[in-house]
PDB file of N, CA and C in Angstrom:
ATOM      1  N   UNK A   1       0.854  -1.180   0.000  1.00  0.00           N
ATOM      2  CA  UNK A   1       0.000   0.000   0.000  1.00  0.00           C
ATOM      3  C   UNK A   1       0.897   1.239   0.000  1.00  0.00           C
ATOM      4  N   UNK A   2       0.312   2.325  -0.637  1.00  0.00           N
ATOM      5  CA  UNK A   2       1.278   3.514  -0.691  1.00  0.00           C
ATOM      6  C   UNK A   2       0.132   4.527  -0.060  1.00  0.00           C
ATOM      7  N   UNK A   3       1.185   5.766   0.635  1.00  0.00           N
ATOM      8  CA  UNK A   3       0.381   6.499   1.614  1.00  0.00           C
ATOM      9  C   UNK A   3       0.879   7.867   0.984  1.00  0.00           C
ATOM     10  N   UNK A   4      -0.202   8.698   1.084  1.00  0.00           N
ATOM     11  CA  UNK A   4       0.128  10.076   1.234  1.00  0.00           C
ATOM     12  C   UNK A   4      -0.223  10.978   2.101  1.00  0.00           C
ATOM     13  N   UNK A   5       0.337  11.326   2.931  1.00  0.00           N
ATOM     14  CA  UNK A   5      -0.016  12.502   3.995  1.00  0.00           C
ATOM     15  C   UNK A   5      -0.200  13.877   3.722  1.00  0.00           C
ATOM     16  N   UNK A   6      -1.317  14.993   4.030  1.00  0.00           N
ATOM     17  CA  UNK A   6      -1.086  16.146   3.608  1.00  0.00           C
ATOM     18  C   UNK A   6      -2.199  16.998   4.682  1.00  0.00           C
ATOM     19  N   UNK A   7      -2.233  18.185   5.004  1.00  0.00           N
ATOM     20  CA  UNK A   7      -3.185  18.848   5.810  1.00  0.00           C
ATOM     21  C   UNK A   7      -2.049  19.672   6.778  1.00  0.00           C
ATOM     22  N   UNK A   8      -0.778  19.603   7.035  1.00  0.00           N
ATOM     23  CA  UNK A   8      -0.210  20.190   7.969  1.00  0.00           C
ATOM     24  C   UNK A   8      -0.093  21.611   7.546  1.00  0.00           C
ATOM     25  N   UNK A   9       0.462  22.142   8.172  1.00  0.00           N
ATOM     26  CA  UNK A   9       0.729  23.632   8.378  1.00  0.00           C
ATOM     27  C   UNK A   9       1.187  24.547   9.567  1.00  0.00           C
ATOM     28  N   UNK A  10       0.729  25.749  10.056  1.00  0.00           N
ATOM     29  CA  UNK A  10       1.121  26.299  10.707  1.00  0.00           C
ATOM     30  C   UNK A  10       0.108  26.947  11.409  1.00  0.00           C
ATOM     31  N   UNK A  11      -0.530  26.664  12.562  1.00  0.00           N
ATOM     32  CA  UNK A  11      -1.218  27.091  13.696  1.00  0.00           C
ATOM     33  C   UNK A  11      -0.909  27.719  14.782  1.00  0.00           C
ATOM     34  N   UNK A  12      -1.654  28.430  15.644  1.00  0.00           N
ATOM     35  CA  UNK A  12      -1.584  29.158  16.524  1.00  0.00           C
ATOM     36  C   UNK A  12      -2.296  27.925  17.642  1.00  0.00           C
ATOM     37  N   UNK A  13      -1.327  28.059  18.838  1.00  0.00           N
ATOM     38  CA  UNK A  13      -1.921  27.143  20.186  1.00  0.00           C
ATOM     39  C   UNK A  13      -3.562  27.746  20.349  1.00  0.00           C
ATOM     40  N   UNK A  14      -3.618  26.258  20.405  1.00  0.00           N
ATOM     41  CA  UNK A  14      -5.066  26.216  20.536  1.00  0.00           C
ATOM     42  C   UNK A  14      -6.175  25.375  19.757  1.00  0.00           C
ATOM     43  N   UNK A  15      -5.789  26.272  18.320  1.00  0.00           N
ATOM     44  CA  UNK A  15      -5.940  26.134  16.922  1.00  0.00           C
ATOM     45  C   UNK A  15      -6.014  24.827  16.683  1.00  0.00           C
ATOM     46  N   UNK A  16      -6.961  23.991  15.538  1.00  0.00           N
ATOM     47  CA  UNK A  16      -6.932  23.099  14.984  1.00  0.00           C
ATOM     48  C   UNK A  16      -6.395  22.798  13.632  1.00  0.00           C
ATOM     49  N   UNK A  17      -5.821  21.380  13.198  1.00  0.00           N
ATOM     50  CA  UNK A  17      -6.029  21.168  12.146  1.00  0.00           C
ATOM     51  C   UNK A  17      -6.217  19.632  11.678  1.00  0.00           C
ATOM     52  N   UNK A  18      -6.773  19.100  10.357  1.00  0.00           N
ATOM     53  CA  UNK A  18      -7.130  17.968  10.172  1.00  0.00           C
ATOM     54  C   UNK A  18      -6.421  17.582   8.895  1.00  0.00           C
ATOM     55  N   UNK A  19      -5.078  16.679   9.313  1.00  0.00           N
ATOM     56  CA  UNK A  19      -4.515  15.643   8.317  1.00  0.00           C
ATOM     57  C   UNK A  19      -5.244  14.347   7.738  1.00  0.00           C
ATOM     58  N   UNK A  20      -4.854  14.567   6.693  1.00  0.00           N
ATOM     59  CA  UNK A  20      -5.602  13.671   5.657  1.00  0.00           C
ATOM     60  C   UNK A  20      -4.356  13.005   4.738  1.00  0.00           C
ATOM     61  N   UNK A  21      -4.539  10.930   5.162  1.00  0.00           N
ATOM     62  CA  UNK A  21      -3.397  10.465   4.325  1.00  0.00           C
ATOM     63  C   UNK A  21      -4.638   9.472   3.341  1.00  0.00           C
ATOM     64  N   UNK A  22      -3.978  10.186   1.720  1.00  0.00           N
ATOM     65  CA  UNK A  22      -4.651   8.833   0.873  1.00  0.00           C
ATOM     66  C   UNK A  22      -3.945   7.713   0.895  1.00  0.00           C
ATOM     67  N   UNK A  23      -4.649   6.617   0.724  1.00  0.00           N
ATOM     68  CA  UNK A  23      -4.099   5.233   0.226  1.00  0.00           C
ATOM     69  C   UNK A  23      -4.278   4.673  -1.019  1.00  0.00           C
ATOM     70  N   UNK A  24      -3.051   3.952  -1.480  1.00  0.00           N
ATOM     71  CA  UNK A  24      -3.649   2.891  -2.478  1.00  0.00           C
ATOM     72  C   UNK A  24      -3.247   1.920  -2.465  1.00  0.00           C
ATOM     73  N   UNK A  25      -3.759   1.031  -2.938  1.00  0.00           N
ATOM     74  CA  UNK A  25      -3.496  -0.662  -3.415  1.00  0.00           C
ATOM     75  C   UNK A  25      -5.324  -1.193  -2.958  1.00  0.00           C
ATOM     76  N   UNK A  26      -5.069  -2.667  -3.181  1.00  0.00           N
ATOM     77  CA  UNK A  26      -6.323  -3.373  -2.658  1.00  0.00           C
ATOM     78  C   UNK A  26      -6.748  -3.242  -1.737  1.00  0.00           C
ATOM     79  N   UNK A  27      -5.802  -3.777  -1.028  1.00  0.00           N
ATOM     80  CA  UNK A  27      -6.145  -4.271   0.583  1.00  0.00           C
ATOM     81  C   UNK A  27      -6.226  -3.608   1.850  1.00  0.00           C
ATOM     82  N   UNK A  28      -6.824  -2.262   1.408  1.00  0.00           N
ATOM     83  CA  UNK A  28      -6.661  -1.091   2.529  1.00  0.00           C
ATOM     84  C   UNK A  28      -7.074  -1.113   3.859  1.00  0.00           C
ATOM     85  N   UNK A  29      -8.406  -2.368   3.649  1.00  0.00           N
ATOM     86  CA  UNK A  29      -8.990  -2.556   4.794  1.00  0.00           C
ATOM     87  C   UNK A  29      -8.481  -3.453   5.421  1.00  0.00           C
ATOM     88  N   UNK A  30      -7.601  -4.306   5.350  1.00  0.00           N
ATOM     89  CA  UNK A  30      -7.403  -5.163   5.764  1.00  0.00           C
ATOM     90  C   UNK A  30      -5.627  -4.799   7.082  1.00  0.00           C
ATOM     91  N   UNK A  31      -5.596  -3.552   6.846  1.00  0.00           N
ATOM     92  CA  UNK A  31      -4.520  -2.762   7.732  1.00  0.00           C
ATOM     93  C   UNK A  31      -4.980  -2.054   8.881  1.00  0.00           C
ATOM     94  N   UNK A  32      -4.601  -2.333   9.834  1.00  0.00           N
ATOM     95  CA  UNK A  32      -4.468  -1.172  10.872  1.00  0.00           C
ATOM     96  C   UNK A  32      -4.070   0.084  10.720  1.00  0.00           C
ATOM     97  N   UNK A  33      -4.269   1.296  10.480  1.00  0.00           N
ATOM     98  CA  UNK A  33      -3.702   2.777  10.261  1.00  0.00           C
ATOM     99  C   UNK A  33      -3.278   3.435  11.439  1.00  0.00           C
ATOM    100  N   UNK A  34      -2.423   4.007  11.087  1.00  0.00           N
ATOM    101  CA  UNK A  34      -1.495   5.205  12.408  1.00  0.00           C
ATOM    102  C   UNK A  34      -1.127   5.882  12.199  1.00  0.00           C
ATOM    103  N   UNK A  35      -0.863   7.079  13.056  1.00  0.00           N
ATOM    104  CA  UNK A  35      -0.239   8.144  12.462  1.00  0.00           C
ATOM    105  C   UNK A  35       0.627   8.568  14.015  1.00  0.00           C
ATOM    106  N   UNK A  36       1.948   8.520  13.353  1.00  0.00           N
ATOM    107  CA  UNK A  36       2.866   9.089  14.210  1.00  0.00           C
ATOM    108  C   UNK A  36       3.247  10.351  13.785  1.00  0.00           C
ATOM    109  N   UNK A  37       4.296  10.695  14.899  1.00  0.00           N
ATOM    110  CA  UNK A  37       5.154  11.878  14.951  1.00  0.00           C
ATOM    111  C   UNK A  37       6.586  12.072  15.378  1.00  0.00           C
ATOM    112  N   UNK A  38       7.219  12.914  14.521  1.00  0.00           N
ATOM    113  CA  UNK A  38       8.705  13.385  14.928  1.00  0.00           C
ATOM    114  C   UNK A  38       9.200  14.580  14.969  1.00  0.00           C
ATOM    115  N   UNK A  39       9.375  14.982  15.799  1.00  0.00           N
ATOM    116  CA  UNK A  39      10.134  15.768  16.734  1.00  0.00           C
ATOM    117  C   UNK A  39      11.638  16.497  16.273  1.00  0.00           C
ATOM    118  N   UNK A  40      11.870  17.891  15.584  1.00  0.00           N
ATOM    119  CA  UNK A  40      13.266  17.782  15.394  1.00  0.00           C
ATOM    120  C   UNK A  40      14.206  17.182  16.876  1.00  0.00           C
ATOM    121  N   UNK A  41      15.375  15.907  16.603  1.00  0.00           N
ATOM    122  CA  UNK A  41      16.762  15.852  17.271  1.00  0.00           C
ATOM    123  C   UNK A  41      15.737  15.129  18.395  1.00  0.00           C
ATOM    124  N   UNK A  42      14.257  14.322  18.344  1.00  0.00           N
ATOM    125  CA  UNK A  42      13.453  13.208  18.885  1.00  0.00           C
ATOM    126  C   UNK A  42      13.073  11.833  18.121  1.00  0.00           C
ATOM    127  N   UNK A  43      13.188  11.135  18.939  1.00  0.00           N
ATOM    128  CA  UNK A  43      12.712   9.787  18.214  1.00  0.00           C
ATOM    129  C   UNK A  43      10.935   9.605  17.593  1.00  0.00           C
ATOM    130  N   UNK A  44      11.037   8.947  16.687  1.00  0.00           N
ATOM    131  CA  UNK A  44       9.549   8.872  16.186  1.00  0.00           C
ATOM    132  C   UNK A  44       8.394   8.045  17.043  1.00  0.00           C
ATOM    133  N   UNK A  45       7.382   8.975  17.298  1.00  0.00           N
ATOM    134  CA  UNK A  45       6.364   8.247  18.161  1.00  0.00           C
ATOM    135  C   UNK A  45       4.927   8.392  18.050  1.00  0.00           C
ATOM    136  N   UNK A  46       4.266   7.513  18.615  1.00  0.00           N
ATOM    137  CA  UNK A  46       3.196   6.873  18.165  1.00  0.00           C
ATOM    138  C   UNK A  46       2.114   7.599  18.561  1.00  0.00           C
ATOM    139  N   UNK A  47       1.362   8.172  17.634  1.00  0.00           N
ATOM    140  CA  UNK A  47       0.277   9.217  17.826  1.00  0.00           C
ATOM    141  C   UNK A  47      -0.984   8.850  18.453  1.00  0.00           C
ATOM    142  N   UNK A  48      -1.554   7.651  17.550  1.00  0.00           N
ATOM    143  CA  UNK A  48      -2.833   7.168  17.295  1.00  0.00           C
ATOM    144  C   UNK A  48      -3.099   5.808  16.436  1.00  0.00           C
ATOM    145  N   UNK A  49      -3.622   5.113  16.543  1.00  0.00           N
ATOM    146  CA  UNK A  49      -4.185   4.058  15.413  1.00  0.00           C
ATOM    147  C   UNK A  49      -5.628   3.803  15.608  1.00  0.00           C
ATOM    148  N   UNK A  50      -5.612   3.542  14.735  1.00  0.00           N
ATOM    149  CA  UNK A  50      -7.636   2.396  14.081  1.00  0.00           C
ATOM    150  C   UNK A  50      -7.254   1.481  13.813  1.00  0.00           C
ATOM    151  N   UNK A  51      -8.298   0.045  14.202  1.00  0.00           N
ATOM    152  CA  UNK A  51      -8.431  -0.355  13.436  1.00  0.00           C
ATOM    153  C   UNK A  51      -8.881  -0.950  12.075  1.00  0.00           C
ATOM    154  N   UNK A  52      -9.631  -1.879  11.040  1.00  0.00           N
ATOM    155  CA  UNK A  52      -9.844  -1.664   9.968  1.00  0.00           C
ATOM    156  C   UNK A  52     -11.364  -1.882   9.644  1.00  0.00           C
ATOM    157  N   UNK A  53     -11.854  -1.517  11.080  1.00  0.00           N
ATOM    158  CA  UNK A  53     -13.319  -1.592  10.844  1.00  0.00           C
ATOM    159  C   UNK A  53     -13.530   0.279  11.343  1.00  0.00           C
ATOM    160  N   UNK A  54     -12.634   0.686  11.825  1.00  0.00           N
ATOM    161  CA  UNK A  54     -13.046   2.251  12.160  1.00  0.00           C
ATOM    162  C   UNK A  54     -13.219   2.226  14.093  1.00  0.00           C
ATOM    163  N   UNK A  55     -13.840   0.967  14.298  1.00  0.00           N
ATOM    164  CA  UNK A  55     -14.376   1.107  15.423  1.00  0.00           C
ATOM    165  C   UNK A  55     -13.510   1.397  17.027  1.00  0.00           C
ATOM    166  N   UNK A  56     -12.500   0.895  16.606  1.00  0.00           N
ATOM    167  CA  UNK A  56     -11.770   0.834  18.170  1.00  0.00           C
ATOM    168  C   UNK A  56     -10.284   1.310  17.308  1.00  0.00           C
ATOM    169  N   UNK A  57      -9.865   2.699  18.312  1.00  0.00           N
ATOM    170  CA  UNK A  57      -9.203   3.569  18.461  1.00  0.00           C
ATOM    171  C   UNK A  57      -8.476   3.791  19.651  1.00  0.00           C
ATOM    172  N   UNK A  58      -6.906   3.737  19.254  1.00  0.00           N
ATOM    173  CA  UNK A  58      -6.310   4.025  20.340  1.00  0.00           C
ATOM    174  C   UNK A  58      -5.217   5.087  20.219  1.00  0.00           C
ATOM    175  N   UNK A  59      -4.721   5.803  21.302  1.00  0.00           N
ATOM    176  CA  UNK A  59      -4.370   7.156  21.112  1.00  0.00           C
ATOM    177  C   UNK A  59      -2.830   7.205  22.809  1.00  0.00           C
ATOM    178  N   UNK A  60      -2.041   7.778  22.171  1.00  0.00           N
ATOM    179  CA  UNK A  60      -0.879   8.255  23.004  1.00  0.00           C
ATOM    180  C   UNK A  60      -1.356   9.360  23.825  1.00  0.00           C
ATOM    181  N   UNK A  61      -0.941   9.123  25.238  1.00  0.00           N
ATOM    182  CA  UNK A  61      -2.098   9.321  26.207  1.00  0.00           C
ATOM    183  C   UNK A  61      -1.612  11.496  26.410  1.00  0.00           C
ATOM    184  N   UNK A  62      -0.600  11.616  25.415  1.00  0.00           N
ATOM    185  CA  UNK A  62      -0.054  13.183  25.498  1.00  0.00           C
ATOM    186  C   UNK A  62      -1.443  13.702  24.577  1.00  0.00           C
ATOM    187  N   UNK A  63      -2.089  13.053  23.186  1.00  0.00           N
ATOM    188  CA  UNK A  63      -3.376  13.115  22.770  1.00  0.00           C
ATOM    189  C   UNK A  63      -4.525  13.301  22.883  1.00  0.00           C
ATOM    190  N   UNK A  64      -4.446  12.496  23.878  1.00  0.00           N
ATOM    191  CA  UNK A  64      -5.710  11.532  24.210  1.00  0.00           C
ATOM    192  C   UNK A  64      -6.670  13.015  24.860  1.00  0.00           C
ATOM    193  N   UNK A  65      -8.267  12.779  23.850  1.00  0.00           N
ATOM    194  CA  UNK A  65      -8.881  13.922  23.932  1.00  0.00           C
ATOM    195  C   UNK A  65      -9.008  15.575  23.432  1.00  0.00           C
ATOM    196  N   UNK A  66      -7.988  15.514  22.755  1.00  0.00           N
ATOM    197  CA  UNK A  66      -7.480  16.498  22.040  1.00  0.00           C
ATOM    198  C   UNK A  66      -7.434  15.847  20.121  1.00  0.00           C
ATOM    199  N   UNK A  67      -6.827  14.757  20.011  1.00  0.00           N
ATOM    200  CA  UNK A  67      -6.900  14.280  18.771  1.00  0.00           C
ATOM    201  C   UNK A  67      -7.886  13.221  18.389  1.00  0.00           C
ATOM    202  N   UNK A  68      -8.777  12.747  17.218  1.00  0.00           N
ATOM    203  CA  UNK A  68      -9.406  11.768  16.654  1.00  0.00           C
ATOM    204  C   UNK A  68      -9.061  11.293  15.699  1.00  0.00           C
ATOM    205  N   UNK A  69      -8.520   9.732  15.677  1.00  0.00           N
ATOM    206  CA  UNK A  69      -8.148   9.102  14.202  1.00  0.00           C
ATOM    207  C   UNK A  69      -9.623   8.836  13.953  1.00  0.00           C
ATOM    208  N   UNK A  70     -10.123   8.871  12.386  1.00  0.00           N
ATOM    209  CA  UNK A  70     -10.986   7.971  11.856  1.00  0.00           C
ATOM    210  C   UNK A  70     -10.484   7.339  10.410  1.00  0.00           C
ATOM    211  N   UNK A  71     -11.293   6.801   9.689  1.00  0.00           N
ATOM    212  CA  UNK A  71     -10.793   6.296   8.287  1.00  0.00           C
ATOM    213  C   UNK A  71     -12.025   6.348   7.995  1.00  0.00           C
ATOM    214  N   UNK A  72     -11.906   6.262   6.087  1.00  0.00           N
ATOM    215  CA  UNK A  72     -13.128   5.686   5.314  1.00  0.00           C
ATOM    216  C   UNK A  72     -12.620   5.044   4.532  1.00  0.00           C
ATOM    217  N   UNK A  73     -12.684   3.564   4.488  1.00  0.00           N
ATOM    218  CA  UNK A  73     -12.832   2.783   3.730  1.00  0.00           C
ATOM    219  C   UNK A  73     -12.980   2.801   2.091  1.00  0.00           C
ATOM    220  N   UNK A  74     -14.335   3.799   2.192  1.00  0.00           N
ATOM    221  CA  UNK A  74     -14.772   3.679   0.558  1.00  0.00           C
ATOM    222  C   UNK A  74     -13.884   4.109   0.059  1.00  0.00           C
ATOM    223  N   UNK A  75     -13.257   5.144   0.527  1.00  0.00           N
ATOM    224  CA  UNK A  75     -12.227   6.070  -0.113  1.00  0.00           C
ATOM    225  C   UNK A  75     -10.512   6.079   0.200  1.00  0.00           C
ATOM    226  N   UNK A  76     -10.371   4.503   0.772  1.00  0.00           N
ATOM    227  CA  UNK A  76      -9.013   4.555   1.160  1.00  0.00           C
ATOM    228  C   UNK A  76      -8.420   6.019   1.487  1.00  0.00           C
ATOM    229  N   UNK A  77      -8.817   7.005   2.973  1.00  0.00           N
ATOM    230  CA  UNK A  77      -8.064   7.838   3.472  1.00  0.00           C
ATOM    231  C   UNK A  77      -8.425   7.368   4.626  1.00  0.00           C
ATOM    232  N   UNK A  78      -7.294   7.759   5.554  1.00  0.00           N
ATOM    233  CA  UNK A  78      -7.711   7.602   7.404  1.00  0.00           C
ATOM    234  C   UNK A  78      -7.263   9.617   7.937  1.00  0.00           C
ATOM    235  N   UNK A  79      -7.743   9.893   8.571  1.00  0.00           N
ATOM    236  CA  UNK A  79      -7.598  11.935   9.000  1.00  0.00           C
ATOM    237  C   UNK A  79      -6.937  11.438  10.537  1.00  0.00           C
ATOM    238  N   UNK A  80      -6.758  12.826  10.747  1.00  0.00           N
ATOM    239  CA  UNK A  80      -6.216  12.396  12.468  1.00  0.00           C
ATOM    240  C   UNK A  80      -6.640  14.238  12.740  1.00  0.00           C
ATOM    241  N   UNK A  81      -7.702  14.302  13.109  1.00  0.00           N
ATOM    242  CA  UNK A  81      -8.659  15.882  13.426  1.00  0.00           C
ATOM    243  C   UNK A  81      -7.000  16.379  15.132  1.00  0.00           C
ATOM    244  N   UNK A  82      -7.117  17.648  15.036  1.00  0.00           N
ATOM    245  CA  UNK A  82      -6.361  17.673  16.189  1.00  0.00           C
ATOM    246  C   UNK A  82      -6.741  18.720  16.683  1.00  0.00           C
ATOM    247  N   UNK A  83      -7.061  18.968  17.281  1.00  0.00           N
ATOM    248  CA  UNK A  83      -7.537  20.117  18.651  1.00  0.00           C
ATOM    249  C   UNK A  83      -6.984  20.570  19.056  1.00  0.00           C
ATOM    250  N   UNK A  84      -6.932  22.032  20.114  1.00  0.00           N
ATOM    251  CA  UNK A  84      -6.547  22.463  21.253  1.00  0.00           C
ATOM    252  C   UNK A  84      -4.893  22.224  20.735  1.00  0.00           C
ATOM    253  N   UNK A  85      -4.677  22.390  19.675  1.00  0.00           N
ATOM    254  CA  UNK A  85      -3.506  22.288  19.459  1.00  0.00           C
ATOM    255  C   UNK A  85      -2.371  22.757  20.389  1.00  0.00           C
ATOM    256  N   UNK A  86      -1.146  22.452  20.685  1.00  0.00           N
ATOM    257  CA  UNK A  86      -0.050  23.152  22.215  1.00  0.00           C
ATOM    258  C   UNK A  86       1.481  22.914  20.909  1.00  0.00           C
ATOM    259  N   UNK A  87       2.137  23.984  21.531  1.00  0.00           N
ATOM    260  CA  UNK A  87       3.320  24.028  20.757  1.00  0.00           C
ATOM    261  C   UNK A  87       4.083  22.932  20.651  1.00  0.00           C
ATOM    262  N   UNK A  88       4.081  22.027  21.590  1.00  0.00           N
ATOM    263  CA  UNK A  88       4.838  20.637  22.028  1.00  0.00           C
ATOM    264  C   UNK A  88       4.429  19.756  20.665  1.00  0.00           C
ATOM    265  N   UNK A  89       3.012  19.879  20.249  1.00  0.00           N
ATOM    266  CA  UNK A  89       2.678  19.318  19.264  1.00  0.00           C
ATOM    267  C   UNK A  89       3.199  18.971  17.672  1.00  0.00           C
ATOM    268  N   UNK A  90       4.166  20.400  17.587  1.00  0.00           N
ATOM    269  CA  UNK A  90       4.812  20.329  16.484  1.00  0.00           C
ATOM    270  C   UNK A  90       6.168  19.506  15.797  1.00  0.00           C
ATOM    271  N   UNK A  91       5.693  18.899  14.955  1.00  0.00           N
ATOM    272  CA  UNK A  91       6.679  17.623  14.323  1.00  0.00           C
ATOM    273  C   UNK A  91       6.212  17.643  13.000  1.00  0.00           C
ATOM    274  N   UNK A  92       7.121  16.501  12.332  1.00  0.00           N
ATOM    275  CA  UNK A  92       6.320  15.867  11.152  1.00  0.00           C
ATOM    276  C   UNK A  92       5.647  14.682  11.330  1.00  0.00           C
ATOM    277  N   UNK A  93       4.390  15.016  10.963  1.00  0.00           N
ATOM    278  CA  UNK A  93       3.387  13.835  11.410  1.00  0.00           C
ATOM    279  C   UNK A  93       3.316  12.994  10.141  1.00  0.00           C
ATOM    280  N   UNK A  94       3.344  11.542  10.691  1.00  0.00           N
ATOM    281  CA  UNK A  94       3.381  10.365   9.373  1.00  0.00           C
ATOM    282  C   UNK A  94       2.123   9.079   9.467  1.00  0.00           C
ATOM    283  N   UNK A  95       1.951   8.967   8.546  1.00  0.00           N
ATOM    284  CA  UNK A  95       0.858   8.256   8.544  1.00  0.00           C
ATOM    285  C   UNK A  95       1.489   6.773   8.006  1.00  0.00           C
ATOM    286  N   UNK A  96       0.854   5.392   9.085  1.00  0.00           N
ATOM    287  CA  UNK A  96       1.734   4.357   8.234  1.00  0.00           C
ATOM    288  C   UNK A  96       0.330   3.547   8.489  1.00  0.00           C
ATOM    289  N   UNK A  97       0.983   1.950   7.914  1.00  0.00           N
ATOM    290  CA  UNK A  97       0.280   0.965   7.717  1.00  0.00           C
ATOM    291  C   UNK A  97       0.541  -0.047   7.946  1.00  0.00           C
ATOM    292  N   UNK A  98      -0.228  -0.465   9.163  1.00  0.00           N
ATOM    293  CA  UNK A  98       0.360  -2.068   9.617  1.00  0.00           C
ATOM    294  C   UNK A  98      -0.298  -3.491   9.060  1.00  0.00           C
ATOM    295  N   UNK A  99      -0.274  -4.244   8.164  1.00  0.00           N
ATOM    296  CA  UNK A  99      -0.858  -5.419   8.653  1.00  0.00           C
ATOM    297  C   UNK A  99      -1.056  -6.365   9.159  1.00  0.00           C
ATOM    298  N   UNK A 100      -0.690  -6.419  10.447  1.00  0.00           N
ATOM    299  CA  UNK A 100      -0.415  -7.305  11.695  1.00  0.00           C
ATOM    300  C   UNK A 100      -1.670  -7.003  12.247  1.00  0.00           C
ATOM    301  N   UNK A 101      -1.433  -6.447  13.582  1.00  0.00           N
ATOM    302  CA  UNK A 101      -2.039  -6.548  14.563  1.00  0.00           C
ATOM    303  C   UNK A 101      -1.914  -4.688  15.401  1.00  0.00           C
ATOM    304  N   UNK A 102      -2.987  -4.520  15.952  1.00  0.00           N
ATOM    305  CA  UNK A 102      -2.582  -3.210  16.989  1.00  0.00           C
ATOM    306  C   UNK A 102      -0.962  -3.330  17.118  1.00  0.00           C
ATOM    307  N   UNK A 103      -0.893  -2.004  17.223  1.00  0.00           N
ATOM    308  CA  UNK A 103       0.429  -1.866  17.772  1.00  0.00           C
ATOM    309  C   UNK A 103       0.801  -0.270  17.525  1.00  0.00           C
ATOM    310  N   UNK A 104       1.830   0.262  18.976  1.00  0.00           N
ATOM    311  CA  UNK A 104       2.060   1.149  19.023  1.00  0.00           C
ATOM    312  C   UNK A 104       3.776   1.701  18.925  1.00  0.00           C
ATOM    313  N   UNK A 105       4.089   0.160  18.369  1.00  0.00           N
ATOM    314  CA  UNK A 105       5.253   0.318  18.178  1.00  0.00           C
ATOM    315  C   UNK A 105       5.732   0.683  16.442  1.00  0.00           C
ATOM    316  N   UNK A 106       6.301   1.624  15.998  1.00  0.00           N
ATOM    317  CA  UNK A 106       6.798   1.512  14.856  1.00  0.00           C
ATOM    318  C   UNK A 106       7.699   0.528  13.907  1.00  0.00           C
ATOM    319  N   UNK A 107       8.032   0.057  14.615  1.00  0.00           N
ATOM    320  CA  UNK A 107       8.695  -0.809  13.655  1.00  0.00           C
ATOM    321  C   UNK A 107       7.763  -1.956  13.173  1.00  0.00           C
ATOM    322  N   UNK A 108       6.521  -2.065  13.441  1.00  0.00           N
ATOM    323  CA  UNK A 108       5.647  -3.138  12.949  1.00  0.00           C
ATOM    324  C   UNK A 108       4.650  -2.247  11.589  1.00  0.00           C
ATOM    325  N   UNK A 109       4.939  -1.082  11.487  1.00  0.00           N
ATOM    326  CA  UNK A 109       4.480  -0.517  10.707  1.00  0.00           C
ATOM    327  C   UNK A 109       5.456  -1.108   9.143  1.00  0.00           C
ATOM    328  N   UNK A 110       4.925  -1.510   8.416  1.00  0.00           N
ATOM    329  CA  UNK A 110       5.885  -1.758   7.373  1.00  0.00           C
ATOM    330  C   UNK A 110       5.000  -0.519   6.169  1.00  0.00           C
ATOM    331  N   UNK A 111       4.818   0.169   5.579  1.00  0.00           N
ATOM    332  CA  UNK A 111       4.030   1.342   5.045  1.00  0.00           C
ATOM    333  C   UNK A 111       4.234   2.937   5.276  1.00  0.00           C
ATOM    334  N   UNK A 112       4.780   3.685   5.023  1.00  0.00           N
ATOM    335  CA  UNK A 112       4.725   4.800   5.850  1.00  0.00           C
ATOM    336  C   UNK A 112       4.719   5.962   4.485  1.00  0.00           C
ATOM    337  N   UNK A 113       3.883   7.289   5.003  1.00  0.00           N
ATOM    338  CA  UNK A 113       3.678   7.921   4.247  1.00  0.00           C
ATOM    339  C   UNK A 113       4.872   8.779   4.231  1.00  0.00           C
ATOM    340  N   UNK A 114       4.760  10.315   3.826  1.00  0.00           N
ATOM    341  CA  UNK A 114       6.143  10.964   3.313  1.00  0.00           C
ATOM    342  C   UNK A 114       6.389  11.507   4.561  1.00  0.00           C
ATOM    343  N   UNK A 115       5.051  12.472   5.200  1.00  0.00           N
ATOM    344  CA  UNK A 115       5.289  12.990   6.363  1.00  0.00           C
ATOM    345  C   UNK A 115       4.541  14.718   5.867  1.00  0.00           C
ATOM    346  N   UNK A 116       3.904  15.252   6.944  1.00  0.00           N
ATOM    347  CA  UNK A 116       3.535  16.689   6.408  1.00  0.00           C
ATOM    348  C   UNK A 116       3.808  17.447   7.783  1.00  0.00           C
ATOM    349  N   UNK A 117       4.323  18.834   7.735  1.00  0.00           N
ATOM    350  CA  UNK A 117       5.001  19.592   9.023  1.00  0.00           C
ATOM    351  C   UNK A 117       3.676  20.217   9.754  1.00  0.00           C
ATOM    352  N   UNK A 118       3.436  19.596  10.944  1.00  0.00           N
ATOM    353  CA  UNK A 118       2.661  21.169  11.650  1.00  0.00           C
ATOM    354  C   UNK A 118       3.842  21.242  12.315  1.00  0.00           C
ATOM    355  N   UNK A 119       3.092  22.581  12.271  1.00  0.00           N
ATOM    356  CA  UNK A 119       3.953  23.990  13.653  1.00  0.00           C
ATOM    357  C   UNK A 119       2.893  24.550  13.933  1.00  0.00           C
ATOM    358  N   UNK A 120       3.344  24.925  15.739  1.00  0.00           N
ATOM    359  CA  UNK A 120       2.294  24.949  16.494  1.00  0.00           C
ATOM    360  C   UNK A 120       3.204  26.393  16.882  1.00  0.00           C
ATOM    361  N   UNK A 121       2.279  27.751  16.779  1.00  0.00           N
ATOM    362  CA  UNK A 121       3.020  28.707  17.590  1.00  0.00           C
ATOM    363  C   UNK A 121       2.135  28.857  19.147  1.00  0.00           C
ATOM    364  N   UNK A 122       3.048  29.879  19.706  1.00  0.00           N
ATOM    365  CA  UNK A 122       2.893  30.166  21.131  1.00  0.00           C
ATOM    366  C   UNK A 122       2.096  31.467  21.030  1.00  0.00           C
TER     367      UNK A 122
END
C-alpha cells in the first residue's frame, strides 16, 4: 500500500487542524492505520491508530482527547482531526500501515507515508 499525507501547516496554540493520508493498493482494509510523529533531534512516536473496521481507536495518552483518528474505507483515506492544538505538538506527522495486529510500536508498521510539518506557535 502507498500512503500520502497532507493537511499540515502552521497554527496558533489552541488552533486546529485535520490531516488527511490517501491510500492505495487493494487491501486497505485489511490494515491497521497510524499516524505518528517526529520531533526535530526526537525519536519517532506513536500518535494514534484504528483499526480496519473504524471502530476501536487508540491514542498516546499526550493526545488523548485532544486528537481523533478515523478512516473511510470507501475512499481509502484515514484523518487524524487535532484540537486544542499546544506548541509541544509540532513535528512531522506520518501516517503508516500495519498489517499485523494493533500496535504502538513503529517498527511493525511496514508502510509509511512521506510525512507533512505542523507547527504549532505560542
Amino acid at each position: 500500500v502507498q500512503l500520502q499525507a497532507s493537511g499540515g501547516g502552521l497554527v496558533q496554540a489552541g488552533g486546529s487542524l485535520r490531516l488527511s493520508c490517501a491510500a492505495s493498493g487493494r487491501t486497505f482494509t485489511g490494515y491497521y492505520m497510524g499516524w505518528f510523529r517526529q520531533a526535530p533531534g526526537k525519536e519517532r512516536e506513536f500518535v494514534a491508530v484504528v483499526n480496519w473496521s473504524g471502530l476501536n481507536k487508540y491514542y498516546a495518552e499526550s493526545v488523548k482527547g485532544r486528537y481523533t483518528i478515523s478512516r473511510d474505507n470507501t475512499n481509502k483515506m484515514v484523518y487524524l482531526q487535532m484540537n486544542n492544538l499546544k506548541p509541544e505538538d509540532s513535528a512531522v506527522y506520518y501516517c503508516a500501515a500495519n498489517g499485523g495486529a494493533y500496535s504502538r510500536n513503529k517498527i511493525d508498521y511496514a508502510y509509511w507515508g512521506q510525512g507533512t510539518l505542523v507547527t504549532v506557535s505560542s
